[in-house]
Protein backbone atom coordinates (compact mmCIF):
# COMPACT_ATOMS: atom_id res chain seq x y z
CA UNK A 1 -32.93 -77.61 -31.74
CA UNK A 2 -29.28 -78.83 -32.48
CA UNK A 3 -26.59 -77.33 -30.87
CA UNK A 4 -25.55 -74.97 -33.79
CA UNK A 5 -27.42 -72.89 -35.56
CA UNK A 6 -25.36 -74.01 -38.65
CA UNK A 7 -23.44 -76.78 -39.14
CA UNK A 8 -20.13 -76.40 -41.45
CA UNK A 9 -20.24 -79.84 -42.58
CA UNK A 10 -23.56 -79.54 -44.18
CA UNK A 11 -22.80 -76.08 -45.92
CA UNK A 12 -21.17 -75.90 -49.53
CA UNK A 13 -18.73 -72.59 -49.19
CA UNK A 14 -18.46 -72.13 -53.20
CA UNK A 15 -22.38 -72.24 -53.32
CA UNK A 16 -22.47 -69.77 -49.89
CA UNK A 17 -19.76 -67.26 -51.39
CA UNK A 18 -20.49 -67.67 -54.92
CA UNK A 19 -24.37 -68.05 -55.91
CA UNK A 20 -27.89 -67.01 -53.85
CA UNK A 21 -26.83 -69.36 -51.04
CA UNK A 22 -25.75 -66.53 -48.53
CA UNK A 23 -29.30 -64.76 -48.27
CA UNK A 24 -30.63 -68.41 -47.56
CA UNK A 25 -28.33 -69.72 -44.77
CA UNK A 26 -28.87 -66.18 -43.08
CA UNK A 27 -32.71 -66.49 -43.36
CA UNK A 28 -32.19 -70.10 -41.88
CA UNK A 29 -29.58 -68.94 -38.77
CA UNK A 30 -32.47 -66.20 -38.51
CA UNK A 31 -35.41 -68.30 -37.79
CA UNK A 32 -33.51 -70.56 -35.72
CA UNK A 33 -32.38 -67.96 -33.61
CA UNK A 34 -35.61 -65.99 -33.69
CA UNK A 35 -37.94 -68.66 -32.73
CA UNK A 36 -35.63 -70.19 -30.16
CA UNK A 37 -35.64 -66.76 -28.31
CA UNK A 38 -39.42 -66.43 -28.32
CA UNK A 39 -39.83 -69.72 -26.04
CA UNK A 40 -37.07 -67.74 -23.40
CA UNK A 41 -38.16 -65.65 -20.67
CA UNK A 42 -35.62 -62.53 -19.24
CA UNK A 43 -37.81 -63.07 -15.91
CA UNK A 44 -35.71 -66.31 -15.18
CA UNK A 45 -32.52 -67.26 -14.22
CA UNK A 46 -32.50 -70.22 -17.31
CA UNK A 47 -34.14 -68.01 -19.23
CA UNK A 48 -31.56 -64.97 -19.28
CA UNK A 49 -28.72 -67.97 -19.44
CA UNK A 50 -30.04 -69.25 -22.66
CA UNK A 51 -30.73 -65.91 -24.50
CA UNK A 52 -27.13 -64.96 -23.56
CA UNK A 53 -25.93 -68.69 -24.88
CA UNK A 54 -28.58 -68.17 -28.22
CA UNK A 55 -26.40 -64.75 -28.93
CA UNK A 56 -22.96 -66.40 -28.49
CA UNK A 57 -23.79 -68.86 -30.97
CA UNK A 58 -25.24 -66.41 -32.87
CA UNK A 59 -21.82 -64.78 -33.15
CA UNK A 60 -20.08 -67.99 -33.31
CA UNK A 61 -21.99 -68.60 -36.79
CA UNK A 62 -20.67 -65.18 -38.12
CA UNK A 63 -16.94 -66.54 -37.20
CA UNK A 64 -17.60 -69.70 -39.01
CA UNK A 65 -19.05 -68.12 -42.02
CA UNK A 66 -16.22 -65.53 -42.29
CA UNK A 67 -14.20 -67.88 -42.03
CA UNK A 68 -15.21 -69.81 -44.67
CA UNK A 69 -15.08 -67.16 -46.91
CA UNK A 70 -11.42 -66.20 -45.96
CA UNK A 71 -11.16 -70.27 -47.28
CA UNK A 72 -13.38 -69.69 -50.32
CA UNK A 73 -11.15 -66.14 -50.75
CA UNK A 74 -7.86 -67.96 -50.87
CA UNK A 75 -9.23 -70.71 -53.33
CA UNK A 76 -10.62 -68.61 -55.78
CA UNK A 77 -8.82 -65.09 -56.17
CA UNK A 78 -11.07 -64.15 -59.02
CA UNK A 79 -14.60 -64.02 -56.62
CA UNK A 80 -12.87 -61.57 -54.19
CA UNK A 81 -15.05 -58.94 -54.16
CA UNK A 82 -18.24 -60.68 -54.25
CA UNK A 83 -17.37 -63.05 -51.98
CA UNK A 84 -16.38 -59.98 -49.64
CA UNK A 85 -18.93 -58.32 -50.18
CA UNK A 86 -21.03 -61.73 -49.20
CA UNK A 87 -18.73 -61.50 -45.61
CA UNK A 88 -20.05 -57.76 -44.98
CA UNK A 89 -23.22 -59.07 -45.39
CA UNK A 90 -23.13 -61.52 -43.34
CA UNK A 91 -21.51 -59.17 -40.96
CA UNK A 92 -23.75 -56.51 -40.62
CA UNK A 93 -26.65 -59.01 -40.74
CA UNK A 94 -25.22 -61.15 -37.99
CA UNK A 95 -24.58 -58.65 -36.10
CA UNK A 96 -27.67 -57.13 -36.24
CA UNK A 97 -29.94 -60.18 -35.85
CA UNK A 98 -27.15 -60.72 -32.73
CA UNK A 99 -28.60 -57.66 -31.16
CA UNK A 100 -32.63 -58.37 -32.15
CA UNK A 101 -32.05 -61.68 -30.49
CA UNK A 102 -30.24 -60.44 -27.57
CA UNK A 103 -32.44 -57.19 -26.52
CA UNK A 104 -35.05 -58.87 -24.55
CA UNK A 105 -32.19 -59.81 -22.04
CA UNK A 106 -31.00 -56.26 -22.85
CA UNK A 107 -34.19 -54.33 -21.82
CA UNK A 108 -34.45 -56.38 -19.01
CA UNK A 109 -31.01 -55.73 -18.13
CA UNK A 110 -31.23 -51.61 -18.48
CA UNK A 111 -34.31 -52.21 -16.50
CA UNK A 112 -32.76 -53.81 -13.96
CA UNK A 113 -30.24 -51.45 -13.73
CA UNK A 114 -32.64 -48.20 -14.13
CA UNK A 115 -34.64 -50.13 -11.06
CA UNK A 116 -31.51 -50.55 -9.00
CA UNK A 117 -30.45 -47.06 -9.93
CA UNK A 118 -33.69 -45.84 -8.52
CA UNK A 119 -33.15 -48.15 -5.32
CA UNK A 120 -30.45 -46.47 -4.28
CA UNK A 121 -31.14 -43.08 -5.24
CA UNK A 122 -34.03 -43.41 -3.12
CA UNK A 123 -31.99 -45.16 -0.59
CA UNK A 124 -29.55 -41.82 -0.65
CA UNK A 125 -32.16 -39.54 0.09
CA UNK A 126 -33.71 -41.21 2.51
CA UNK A 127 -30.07 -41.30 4.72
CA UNK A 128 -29.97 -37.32 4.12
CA UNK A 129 -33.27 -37.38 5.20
CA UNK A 130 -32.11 -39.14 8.04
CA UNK A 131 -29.09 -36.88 8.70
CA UNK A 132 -31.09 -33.50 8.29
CA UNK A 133 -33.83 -34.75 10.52
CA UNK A 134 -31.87 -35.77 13.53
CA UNK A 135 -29.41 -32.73 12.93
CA UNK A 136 -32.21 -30.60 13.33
CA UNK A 137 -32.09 -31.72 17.25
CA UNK A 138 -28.04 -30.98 17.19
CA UNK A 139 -27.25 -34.73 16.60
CA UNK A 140 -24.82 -35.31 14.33
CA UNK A 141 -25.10 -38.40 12.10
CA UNK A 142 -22.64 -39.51 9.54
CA UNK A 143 -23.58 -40.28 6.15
CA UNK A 144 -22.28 -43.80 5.65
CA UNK A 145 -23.96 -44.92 9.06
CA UNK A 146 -27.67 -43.09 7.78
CA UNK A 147 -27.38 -45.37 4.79
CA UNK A 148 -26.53 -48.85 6.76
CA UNK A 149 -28.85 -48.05 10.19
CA UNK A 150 -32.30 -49.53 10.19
CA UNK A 151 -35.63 -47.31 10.69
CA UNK A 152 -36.23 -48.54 13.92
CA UNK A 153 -32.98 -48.55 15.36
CA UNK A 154 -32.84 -44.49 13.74
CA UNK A 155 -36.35 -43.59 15.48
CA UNK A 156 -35.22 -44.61 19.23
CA UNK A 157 -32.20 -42.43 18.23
CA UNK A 158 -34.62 -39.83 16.70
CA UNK A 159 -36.78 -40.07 20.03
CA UNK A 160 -34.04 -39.92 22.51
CA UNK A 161 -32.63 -36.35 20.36
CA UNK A 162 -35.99 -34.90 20.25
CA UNK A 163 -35.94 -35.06 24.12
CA UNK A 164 -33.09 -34.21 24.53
CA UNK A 165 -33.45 -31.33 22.42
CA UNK A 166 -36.18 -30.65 23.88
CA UNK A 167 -35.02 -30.51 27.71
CA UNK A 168 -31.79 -28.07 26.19
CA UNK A 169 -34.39 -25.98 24.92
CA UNK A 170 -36.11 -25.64 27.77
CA UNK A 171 -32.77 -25.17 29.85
CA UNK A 172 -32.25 -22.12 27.38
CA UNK A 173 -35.66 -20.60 27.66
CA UNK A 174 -35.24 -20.50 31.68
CA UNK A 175 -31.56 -19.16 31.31
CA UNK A 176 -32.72 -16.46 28.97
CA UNK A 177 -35.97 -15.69 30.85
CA UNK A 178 -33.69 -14.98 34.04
CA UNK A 179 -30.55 -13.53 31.82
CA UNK A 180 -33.87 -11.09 30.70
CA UNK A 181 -35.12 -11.16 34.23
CA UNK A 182 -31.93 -9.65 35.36
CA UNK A 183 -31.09 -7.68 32.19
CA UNK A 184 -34.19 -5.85 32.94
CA UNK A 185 -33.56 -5.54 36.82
CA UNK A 186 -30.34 -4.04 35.64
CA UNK A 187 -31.68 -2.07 32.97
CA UNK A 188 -34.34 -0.52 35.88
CA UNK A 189 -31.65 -0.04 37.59
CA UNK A 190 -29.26 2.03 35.37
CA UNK A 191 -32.08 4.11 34.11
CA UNK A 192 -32.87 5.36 38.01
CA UNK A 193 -29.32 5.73 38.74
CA UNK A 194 -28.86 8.17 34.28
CA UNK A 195 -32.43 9.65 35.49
CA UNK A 196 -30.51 10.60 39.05
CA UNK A 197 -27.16 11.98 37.38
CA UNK A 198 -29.60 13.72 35.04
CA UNK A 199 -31.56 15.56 37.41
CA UNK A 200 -27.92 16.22 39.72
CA UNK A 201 -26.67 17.48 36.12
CA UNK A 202 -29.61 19.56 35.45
CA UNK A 203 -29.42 21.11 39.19
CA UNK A 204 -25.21 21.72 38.88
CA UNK A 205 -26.14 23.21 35.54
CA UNK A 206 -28.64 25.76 36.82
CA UNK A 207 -25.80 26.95 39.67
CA UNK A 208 -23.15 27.21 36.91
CA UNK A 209 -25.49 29.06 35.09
CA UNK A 210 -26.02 31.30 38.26
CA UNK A 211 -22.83 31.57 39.10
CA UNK A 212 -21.85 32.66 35.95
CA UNK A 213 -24.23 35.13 35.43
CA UNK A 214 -22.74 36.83 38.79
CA UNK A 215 -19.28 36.17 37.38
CA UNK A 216 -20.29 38.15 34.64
CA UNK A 217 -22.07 40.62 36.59
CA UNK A 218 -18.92 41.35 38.91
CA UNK A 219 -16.57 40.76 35.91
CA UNK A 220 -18.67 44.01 34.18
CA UNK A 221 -18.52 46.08 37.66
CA UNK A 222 -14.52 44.98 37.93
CA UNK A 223 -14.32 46.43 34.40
CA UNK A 224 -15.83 49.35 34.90
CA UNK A 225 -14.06 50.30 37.88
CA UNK A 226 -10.87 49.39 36.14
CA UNK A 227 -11.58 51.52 33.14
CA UNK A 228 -12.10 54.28 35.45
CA UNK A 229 -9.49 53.74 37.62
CA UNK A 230 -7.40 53.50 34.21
CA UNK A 231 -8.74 56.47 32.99
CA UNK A 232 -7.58 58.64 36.22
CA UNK A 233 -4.12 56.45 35.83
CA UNK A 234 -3.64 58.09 32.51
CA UNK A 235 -4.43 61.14 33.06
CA UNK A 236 -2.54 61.43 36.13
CA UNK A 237 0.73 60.19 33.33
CA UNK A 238 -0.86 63.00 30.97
CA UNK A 239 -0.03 65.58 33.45
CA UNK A 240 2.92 63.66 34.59
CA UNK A 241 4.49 63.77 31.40
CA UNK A 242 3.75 67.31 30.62
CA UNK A 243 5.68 68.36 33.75
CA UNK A 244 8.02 66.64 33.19
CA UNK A 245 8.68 67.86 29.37
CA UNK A 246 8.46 71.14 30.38
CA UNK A 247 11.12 70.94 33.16
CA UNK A 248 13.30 68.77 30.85
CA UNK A 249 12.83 71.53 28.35
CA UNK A 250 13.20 74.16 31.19
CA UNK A 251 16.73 72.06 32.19
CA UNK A 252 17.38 71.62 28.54
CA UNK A 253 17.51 75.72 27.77
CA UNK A 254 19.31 76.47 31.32
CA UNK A 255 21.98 73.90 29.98
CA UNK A 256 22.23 75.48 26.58
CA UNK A 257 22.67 78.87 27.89
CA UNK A 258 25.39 77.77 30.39
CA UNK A 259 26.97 75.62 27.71
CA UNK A 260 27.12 78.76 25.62
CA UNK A 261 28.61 80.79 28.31
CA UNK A 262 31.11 77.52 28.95
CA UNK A 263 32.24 77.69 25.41
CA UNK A 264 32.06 81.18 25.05
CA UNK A 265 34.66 81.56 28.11
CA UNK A 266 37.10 78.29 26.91
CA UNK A 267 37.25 80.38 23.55
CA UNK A 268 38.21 83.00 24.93
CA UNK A 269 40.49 81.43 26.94
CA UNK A 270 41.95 79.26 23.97
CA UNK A 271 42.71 82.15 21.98
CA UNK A 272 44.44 84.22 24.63
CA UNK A 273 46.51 81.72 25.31
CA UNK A 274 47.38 80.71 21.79
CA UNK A 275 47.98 84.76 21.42
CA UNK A 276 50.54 84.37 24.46
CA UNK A 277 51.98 81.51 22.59
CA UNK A 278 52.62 82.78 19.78
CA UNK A 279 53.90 86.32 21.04
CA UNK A 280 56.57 83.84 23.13
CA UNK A 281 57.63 81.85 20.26
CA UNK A 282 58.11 84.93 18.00
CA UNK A 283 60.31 86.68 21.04
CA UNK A 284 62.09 82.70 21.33
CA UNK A 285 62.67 82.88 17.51
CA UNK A 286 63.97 86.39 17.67
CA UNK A 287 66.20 85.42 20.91
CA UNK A 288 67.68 82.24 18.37
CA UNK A 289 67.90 84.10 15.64
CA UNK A 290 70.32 86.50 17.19
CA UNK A 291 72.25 84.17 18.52
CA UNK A 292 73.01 82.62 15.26
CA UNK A 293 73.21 85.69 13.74
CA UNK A 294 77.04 85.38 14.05
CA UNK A 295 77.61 82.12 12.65
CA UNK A 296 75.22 82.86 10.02
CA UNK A 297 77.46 86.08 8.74
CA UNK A 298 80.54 83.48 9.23
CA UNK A 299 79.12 80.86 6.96
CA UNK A 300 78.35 83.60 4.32
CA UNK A 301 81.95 85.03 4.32
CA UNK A 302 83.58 81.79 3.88
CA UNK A 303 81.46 80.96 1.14
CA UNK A 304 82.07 84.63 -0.65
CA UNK A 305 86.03 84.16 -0.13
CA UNK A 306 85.72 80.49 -2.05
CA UNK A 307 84.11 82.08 -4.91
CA UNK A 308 86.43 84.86 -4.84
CA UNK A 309 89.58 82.85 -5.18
CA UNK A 310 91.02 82.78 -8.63
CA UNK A 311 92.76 79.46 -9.50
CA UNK A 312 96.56 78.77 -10.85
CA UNK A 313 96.92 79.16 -14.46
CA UNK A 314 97.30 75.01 -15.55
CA UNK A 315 98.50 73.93 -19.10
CA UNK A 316 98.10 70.03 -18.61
CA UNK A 317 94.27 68.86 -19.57
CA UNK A 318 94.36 66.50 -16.81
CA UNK A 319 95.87 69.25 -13.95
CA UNK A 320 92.66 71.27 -15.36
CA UNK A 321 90.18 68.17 -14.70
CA UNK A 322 91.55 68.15 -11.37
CA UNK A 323 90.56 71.93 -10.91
CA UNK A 324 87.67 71.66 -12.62
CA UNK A 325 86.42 69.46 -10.34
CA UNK A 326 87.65 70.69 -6.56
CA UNK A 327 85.60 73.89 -8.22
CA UNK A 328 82.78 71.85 -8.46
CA UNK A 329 82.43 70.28 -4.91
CA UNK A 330 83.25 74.12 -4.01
CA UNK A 331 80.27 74.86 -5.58
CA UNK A 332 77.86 72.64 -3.81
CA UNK A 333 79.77 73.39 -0.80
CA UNK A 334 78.86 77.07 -1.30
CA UNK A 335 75.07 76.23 -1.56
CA UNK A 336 74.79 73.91 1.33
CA UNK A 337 75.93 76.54 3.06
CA UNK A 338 73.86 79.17 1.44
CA UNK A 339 70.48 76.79 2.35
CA UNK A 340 71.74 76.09 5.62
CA UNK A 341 72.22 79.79 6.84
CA UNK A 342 68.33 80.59 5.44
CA UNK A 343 66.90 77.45 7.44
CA UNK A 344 68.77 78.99 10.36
């Protein structure tokens, strides 16, 4: 096979771009291509080499043929449209016989990948394995070193945890059996010692019982004698009381009576001597009165003589104003004197 699948000097663009020379030169790349990758095998080294070098070139003949059409484009502006039309076909065909020729090597490569995939999803779960299974006998194995370690080198570890394991078990069995051993010892022992203070309770109970039972018996007797002894009490105040109104009532008349007689008497004696004090202020007012009887007639006369006097016979008005009014003070002289004799 040459080294290109197409060879620009041998290829006419005009007759390419213009006429029935596109489907041709495809057809031709085509069975190149196709019949070059059917002697490859994907199972080889050489073999996935060449399939990836038969799809490069496959692509390099869709860059040469575009670009001859961008050439055959600029020379002739008038076959534009078919001549692009020609480059999308060669595009899309390119590019599709690219990926025909190129999916053996891509099968084999999702296989590949699937299978590797797989691997180490298998490898994953076989380090949690690994983890779970000695963690089970309270070793604790990281992750990243359950993926690396090797089986054998993880079953002398998963021997020397299982005895291990084993001997702490058994460590814990004897600790609980004599933890159980001497919980129930302990156990025995606190039930003897509740069924004691039970039976102590019970017998305390059954005295309390009795003695209250003669509490109550003696509290009843008490009671009685106390209601009786009440009983008398109050009657005994009954009677007391009685007497004792009655005497206060007998006191209470004796005092009436004798405050009677008191008051009776201090009457008596008030009124005599208000009668003896009024007999000696009538003979003290008779004494004064005649002892002032003099003055009194005195007073009287001088008054009389004043009114009797008969004045001077006056012409002037203002010598009769004068009299006029010494006969008025005269006047009020005459009944200060007339008031003052009847208040003696």
């Amino acid at each position: 096979m040459e080294n290109e699948l197409i060879v620009a000097e041998k290829i006419d663009p005009i007759i390419i771009f213009t006429g029935d020379g596109m489907p041709k030169i495809l057809k031709e790349i085509e069975e190149k291509a196709l019949a070059y990758c059917s002697t490859l095998s994907e199972e080889t080294a050489v073999g996935r080499k060449e399939i990836a070098s038969l799809a490069y070139k496959v692509a390099q003949s869709k860059t040469l043929i575009d670009d001859m059409g961008i050439v055959v484009a600029d020379d002739s502006k008038k076959k534009v449209k078919l001549i692009d039309g020609n480059r999308k076909l060669a595009r899309d065909f390119l590019d599709d016989l690219k990926k025909k020729v190129r999916k053996p090597l891509t099968d084999w490569e999702e296989y590949e990948a699937s299978q590797k995939a797989e691997a180490e999803r298998k490898r994953q779960e076989q380090a949690q394995e690994r983890v779970n299974k000695i963690m089970s006998f309270g070793v604790i194995l990281p992750f990243a070193e359950a993926l690396e370690i090797s089986q054998g080198d993880f079953n002398a570890r998963l021997i020397i945890a299982e005895d291990e394991y084993k001997k702490e078990q058994a460590s814990l069995a004897e600790e609980k059996r004599l933890a159980d051993e001497k919980s129930a010892t302990e156990k025995k022992a606190r039930d003897e010692e509740a069924a004691r203070l039970a039976a102590e309770r019970k017998k305390l109970d059954e005295e309390r019982a009795e003695q209250d039972r003669k509490q109550k018996e003696q509290a009843a007797i008490l009671k009685d004698e106390q209601d009786k002894l009440a009983a008398e009490r109050k009657a005994i105040e009954d009677e007391k009381r009685e007497r004792d109104r009655l005497s206060e009532l007998e006191k209470a008349k004796k005092e009436a009576a004798e405050k009677v007689i008191i008051e009776t008497a201090e009457k008596a004696e008030r009124e005599a001597k208000a009668k003896a004090e009024a007999e000696q202020k009538a003979k003290d007012e008779a004494v004064r009165q005649e002892a002032l009887r003099t003055d009194k007639d005195k007073l009287k006369s001088f008054a009389i003589s004043l009114m009797a006097q008969e004045g001077p016979q006056l012409n002037s008005d203002e010598a009769k104003a004068i009299l006029y009014e010494a006969i008025k003070r005269i006047l009020n002289v005459h009944k200060f004197i007339i008031n003052a004799t009847k208040e003696l």
